[in-house]
PDB file of N, CA and C in Angstrom:
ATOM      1  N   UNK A   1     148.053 128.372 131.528  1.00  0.00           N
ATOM      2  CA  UNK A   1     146.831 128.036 132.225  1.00  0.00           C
ATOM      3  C   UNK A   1     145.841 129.182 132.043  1.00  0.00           C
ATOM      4  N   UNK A   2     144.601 129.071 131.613  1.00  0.00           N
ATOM      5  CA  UNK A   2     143.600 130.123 131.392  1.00  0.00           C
ATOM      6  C   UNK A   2     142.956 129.637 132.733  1.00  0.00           C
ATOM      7  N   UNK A   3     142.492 131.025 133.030  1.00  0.00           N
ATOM      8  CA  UNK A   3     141.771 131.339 134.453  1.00  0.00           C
ATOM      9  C   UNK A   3     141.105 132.451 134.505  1.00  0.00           C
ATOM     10  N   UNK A   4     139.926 132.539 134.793  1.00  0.00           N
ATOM     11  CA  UNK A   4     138.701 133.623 135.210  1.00  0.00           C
ATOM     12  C   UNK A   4     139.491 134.654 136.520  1.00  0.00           C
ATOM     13  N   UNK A   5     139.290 135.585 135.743  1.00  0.00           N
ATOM     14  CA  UNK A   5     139.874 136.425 137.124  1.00  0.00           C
ATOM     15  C   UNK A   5     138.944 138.770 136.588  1.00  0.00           C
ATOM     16  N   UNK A   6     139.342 138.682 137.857  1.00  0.00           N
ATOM     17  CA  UNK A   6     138.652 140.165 137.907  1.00  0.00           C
ATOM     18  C   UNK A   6     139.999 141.349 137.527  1.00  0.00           C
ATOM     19  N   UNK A   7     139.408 142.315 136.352  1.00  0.00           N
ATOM     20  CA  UNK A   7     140.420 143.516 136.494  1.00  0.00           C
ATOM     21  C   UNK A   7     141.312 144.110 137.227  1.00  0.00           C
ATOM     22  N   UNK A   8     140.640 143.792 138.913  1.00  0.00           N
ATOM     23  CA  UNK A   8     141.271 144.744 139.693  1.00  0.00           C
ATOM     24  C   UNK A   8     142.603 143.356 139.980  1.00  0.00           C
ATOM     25  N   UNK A   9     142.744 142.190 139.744  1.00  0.00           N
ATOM     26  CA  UNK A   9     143.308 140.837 139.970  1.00  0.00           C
ATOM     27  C   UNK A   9     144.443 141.227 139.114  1.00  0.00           C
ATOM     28  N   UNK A  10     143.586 141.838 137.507  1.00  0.00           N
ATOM     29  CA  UNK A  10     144.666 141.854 136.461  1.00  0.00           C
ATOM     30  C   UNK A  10     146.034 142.734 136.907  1.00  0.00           C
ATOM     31  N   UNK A  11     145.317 143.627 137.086  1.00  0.00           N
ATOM     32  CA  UNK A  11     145.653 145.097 136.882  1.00  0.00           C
ATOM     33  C   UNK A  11     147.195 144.739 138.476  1.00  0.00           C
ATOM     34  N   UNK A  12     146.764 144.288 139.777  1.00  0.00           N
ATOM     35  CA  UNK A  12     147.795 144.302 140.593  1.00  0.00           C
ATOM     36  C   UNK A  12     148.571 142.897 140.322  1.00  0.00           C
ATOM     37  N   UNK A  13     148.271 142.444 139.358  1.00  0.00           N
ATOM     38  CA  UNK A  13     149.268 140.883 138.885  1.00  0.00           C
ATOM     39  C   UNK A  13     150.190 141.766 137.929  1.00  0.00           C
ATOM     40  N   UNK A  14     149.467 142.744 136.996  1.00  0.00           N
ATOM     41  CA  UNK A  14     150.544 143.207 136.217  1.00  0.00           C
ATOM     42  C   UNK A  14     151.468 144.455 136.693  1.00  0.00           C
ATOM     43  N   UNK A  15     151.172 145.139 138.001  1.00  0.00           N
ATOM     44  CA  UNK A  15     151.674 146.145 138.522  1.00  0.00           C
ATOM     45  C   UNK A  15     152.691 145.282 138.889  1.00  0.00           C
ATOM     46  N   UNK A  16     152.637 144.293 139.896  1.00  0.00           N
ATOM     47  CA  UNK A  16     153.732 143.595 140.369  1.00  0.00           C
ATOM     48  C   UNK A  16     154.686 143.213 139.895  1.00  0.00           C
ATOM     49  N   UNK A  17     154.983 142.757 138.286  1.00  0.00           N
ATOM     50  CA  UNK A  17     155.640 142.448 137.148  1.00  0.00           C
ATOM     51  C   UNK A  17     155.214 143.231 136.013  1.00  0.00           C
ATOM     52  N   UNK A  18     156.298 144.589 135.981  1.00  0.00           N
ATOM     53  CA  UNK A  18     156.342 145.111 135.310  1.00  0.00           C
ATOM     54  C   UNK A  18     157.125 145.072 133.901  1.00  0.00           C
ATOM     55  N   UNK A  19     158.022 143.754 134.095  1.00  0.00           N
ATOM     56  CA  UNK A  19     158.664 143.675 133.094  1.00  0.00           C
ATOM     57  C   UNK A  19     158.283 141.889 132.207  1.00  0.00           C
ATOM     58  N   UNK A  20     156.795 141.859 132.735  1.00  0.00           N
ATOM     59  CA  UNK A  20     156.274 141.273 131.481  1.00  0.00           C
ATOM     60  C   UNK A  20     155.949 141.643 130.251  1.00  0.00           C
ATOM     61  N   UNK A  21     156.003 140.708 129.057  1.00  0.00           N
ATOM     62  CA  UNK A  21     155.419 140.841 127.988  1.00  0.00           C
ATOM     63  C   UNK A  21     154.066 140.569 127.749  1.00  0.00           C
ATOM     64  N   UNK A  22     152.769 141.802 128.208  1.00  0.00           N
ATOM     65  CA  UNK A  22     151.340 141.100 127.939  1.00  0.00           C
ATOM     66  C   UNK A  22     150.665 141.852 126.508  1.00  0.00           C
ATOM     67  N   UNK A  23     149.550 140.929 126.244  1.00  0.00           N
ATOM     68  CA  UNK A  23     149.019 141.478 125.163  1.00  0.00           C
ATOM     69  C   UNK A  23     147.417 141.074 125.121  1.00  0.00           C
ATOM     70  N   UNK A  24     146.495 141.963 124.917  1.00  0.00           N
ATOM     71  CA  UNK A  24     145.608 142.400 125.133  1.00  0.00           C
ATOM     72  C   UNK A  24     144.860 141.481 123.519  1.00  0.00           C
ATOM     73  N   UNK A  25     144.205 141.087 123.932  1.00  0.00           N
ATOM     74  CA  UNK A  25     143.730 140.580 122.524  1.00  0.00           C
ATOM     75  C   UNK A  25     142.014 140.648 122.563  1.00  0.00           C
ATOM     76  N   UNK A  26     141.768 141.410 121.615  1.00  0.00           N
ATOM     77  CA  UNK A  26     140.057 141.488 121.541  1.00  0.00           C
ATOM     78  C   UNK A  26     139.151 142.522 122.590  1.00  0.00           C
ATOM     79  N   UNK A  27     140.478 143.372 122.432  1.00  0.00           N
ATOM     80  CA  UNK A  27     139.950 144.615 123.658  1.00  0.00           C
ATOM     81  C   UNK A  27     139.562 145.793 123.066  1.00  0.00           C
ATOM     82  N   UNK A  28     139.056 145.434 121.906  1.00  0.00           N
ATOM     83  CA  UNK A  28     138.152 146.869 120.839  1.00  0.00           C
ATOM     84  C   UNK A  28     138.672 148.166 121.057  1.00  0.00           C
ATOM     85  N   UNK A  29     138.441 149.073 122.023  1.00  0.00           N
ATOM     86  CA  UNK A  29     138.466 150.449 122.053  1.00  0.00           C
ATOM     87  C   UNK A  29     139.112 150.776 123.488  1.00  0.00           C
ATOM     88  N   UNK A  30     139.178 149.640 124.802  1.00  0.00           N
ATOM     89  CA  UNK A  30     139.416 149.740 126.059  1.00  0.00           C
ATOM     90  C   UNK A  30     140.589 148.859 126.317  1.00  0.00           C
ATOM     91  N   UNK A  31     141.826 148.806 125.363  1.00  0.00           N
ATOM     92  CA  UNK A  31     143.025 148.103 125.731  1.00  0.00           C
ATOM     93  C   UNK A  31     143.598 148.425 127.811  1.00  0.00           C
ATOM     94  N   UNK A  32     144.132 147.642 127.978  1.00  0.00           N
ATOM     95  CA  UNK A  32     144.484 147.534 129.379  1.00  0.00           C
ATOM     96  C   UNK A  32     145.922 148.210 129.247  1.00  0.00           C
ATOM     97  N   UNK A  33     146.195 149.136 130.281  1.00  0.00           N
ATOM     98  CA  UNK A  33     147.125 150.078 130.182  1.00  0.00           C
ATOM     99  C   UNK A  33     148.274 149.468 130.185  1.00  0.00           C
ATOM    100  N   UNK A  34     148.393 148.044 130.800  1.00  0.00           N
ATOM    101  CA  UNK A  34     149.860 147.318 130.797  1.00  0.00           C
ATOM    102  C   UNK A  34     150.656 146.866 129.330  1.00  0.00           C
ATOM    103  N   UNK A  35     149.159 146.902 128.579  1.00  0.00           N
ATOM    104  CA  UNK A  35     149.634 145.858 127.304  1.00  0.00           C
ATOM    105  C   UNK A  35     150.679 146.464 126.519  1.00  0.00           C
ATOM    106  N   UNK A  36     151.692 145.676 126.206  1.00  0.00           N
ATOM    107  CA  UNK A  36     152.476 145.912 125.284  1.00  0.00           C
ATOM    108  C   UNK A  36     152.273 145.415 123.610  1.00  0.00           C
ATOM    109  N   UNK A  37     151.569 144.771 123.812  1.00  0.00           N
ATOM    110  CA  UNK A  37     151.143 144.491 122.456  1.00  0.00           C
ATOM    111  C   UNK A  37     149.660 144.483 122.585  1.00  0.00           C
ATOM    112  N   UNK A  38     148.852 145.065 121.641  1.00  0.00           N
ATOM    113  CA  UNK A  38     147.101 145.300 121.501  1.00  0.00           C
ATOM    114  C   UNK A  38     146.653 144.182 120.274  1.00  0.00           C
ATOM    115  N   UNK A  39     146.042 143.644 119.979  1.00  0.00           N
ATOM    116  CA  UNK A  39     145.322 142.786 118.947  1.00  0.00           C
ATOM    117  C   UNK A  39     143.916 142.790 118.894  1.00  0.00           C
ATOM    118  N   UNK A  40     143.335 142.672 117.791  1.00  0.00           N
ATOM    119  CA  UNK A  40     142.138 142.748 117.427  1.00  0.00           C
ATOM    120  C   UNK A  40     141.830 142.245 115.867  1.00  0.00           C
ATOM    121  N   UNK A  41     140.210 141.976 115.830  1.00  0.00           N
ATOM    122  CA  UNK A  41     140.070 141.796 114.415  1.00  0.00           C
ATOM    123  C   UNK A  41     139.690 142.809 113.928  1.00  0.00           C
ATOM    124  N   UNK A  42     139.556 143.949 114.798  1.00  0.00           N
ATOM    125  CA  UNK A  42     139.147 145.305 113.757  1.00  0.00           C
ATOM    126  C   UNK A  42     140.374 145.644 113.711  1.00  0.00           C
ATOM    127  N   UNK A  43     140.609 146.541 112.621  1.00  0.00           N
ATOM    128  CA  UNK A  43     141.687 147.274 112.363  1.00  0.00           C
ATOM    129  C   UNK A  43     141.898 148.421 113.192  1.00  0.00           C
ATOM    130  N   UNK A  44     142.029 148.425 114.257  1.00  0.00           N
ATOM    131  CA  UNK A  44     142.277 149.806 115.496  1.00  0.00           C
ATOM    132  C   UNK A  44     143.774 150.438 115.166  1.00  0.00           C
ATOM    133  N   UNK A  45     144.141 150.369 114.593  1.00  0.00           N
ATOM    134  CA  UNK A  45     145.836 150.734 114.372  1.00  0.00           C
ATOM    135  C   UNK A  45     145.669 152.025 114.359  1.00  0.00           C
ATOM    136  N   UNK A  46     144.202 153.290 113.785  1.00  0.00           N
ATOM    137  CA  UNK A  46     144.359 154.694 113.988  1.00  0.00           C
ATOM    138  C   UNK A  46     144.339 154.570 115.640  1.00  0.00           C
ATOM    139  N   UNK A  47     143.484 154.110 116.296  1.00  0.00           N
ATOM    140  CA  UNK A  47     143.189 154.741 117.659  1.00  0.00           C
ATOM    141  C   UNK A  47     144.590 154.366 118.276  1.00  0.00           C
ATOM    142  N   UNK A  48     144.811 153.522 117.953  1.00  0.00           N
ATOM    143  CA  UNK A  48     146.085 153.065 118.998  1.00  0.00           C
ATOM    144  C   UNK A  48     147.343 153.135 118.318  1.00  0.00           C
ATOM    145  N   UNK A  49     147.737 154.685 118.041  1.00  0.00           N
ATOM    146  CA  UNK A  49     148.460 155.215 117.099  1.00  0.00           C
ATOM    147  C   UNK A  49     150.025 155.171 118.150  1.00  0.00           C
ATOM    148  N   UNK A  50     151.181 154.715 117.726  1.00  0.00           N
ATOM    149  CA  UNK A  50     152.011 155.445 118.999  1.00  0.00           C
ATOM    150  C   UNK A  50     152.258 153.630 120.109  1.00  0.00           C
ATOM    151  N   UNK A  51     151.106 152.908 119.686  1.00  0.00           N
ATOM    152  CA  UNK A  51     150.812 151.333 120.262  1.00  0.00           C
ATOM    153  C   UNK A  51     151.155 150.414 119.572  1.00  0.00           C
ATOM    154  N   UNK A  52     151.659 148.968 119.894  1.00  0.00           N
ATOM    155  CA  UNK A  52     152.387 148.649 118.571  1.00  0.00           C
ATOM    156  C   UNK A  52     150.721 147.140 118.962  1.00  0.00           C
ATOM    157  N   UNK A  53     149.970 147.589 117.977  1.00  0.00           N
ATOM    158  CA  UNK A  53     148.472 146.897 117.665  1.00  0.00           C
ATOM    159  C   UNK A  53     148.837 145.979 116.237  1.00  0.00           C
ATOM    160  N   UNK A  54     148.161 144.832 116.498  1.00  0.00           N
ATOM    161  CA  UNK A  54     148.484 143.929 115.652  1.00  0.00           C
ATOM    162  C   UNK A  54     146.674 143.564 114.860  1.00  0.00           C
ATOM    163  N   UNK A  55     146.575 143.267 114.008  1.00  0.00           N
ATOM    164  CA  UNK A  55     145.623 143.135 113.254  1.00  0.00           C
ATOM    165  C   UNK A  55     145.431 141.297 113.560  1.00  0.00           C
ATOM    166  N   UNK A  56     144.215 140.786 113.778  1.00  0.00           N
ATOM    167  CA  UNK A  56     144.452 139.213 113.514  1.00  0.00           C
ATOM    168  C   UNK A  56     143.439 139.309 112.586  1.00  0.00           C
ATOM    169  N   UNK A  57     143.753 138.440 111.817  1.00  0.00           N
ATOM    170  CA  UNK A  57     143.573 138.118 110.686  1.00  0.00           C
ATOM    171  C   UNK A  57     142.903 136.466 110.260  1.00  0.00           C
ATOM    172  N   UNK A  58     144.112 135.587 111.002  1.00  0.00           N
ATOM    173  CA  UNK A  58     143.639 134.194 110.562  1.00  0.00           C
ATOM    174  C   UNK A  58     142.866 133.851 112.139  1.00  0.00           C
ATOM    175  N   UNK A  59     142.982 132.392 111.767  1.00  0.00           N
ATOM    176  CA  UNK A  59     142.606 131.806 113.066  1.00  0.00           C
ATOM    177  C   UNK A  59     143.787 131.512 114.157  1.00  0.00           C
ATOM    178  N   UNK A  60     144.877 131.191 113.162  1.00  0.00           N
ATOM    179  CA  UNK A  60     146.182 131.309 114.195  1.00  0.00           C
ATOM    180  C   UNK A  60     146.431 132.230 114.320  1.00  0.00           C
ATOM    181  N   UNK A  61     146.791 132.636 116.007  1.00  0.00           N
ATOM    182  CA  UNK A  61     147.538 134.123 116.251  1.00  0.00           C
ATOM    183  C   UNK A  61     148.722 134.004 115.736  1.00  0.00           C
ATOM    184  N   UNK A  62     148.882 135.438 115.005  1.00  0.00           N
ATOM    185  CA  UNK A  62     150.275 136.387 114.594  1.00  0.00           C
ATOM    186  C   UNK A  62     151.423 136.233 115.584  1.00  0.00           C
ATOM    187  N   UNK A  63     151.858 135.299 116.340  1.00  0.00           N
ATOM    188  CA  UNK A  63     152.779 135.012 117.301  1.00  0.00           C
ATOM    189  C   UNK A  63     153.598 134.097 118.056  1.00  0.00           C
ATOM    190  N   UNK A  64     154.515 133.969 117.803  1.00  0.00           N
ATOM    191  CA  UNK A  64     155.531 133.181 118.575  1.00  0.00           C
ATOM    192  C   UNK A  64     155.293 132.105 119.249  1.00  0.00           C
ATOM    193  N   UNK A  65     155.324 130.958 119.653  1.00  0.00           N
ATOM    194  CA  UNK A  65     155.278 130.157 121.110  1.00  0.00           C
ATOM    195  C   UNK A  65     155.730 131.048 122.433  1.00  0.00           C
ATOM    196  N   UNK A  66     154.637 130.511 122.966  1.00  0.00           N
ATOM    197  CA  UNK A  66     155.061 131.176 124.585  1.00  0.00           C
ATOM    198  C   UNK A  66     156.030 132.833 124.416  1.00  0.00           C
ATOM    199  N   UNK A  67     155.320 133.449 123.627  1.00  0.00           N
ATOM    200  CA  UNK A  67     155.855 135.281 123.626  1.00  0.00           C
ATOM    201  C   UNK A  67     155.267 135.890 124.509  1.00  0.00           C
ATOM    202  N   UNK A  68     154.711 136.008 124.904  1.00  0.00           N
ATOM    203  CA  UNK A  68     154.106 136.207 125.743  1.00  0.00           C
ATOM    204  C   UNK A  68     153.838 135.842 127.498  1.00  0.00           C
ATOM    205  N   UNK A  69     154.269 137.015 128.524  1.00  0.00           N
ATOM    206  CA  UNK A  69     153.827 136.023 130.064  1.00  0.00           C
ATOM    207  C   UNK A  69     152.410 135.909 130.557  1.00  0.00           C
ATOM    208  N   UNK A  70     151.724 136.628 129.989  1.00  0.00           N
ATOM    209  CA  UNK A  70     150.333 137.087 130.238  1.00  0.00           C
ATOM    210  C   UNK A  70     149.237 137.939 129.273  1.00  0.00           C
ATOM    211  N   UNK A  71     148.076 137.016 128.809  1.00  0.00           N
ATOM    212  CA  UNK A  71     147.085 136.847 127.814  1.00  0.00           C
ATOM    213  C   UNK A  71     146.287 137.614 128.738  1.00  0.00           C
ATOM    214  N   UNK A  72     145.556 139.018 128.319  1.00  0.00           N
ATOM    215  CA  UNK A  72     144.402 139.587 128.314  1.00  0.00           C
ATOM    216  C   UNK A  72     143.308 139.118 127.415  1.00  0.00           C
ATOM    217  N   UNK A  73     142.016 138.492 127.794  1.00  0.00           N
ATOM    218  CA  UNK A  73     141.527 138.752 126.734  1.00  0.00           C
ATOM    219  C   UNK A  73     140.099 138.830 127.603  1.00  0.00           C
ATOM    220  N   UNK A  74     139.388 139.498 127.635  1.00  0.00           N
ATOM    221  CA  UNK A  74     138.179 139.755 128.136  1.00  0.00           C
ATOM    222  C   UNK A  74     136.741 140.095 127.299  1.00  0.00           C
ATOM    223  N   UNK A  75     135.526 138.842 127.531  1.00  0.00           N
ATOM    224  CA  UNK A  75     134.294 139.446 126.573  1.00  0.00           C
ATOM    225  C   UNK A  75     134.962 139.043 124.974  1.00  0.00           C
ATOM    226  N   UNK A  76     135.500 137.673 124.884  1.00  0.00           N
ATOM    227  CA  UNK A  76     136.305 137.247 123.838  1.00  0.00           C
ATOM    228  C   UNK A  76     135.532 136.563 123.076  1.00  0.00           C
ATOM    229  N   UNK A  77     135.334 135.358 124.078  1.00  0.00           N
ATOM    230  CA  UNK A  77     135.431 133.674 123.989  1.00  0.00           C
ATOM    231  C   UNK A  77     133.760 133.509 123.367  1.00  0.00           C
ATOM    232  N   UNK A  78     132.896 134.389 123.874  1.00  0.00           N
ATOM    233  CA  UNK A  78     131.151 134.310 123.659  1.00  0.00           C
ATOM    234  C   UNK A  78     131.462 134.815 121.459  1.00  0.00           C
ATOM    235  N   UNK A  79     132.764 135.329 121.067  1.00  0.00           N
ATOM    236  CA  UNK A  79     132.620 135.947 119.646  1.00  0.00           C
ATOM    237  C   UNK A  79     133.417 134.888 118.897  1.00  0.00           C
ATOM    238  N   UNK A  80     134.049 134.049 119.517  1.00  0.00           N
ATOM    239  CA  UNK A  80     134.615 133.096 118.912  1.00  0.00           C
ATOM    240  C   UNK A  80     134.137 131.354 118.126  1.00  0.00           C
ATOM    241  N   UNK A  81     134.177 131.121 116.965  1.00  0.00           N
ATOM    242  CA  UNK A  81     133.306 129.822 116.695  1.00  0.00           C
ATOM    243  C   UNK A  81     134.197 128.658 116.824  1.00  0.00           C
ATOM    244  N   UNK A  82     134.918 128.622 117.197  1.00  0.00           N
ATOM    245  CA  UNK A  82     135.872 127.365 117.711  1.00  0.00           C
ATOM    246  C   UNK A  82     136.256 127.883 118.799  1.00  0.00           C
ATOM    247  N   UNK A  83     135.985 127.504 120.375  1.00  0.00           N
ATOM    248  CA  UNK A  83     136.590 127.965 121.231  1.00  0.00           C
ATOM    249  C   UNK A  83     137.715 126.968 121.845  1.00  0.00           C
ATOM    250  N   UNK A  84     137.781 125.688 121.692  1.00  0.00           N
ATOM    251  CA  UNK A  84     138.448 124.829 121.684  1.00  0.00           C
ATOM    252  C   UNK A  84     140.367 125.247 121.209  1.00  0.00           C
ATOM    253  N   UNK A  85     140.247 125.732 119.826  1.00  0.00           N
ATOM    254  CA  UNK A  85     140.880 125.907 119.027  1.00  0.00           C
ATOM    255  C   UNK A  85     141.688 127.336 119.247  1.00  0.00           C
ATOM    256  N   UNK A  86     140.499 127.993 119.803  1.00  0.00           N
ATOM    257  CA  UNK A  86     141.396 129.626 120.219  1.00  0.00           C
ATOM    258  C   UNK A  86     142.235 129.253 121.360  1.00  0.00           C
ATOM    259  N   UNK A  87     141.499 128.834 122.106  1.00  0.00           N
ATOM    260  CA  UNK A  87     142.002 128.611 124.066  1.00  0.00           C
ATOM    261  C   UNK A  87     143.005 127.790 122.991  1.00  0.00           C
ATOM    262  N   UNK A  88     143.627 126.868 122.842  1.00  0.00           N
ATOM    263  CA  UNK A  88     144.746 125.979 121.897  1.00  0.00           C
ATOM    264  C   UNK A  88     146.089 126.832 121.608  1.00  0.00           C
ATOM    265  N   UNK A  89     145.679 128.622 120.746  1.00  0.00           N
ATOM    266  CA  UNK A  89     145.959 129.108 120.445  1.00  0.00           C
ATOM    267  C   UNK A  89     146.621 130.145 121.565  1.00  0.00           C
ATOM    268  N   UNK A  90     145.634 130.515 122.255  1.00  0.00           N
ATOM    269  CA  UNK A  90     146.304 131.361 123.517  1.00  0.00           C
ATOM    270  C   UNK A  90     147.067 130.409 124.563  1.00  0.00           C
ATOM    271  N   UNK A  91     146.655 129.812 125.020  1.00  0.00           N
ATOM    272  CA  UNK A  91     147.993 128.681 125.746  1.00  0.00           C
ATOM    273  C   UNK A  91     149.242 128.645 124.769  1.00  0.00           C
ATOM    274  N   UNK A  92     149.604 128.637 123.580  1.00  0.00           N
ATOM    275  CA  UNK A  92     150.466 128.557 122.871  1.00  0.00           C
ATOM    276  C   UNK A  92     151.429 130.202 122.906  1.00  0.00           C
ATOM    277  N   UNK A  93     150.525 130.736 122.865  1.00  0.00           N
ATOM    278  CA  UNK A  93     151.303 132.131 123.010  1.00  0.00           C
ATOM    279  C   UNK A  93     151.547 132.417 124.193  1.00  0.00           C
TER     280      UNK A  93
END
């Protein structure tokens, strides 16, 4: 289920469950400290050296069905030209 929610929402949903798998997708330079996995279409792999950052590449995400318990993605959806198709994509992961 995608849902609008505030940082400070994120941030004590992911304190509480610490032993989720989240991943941050399209968080440029300001990844969220929980994420275990970082994604982007820039290549950030220097900054987030030590982070296990994934490059996207296609239109399908690099990932599993349902790998994921919890999708970061913030300041995304306004850079995306199929939004239909992404949201498709993140429910899937």
């Amino acid at each position: 289920m995608l849902r609008r929610t505030s940082i400070n929402f994120v941030n004590k949903t992911l304190k509480e469950n610490t032993n989720w798998k989240v991943v941050d997708i399209g968080c440029g330079y300001s990844a969220n400290k929980n994420a275990s996995v970082i994604a982007d279409i820039q290549d950030l792999s220097n900054f987030y050296k030590g982070k296990n950052f994934i490059k996207i590449s296609e239109k399908k995400l690099p990932f599993k069905d349902k790998e994921f318990d919890y999708v970061i993605l913030s300041h995304v959806l306004e850079h995306v030209p199929n939004i239909l198709e992404f949201t498709k994509e993140v429910e899937r992961i």
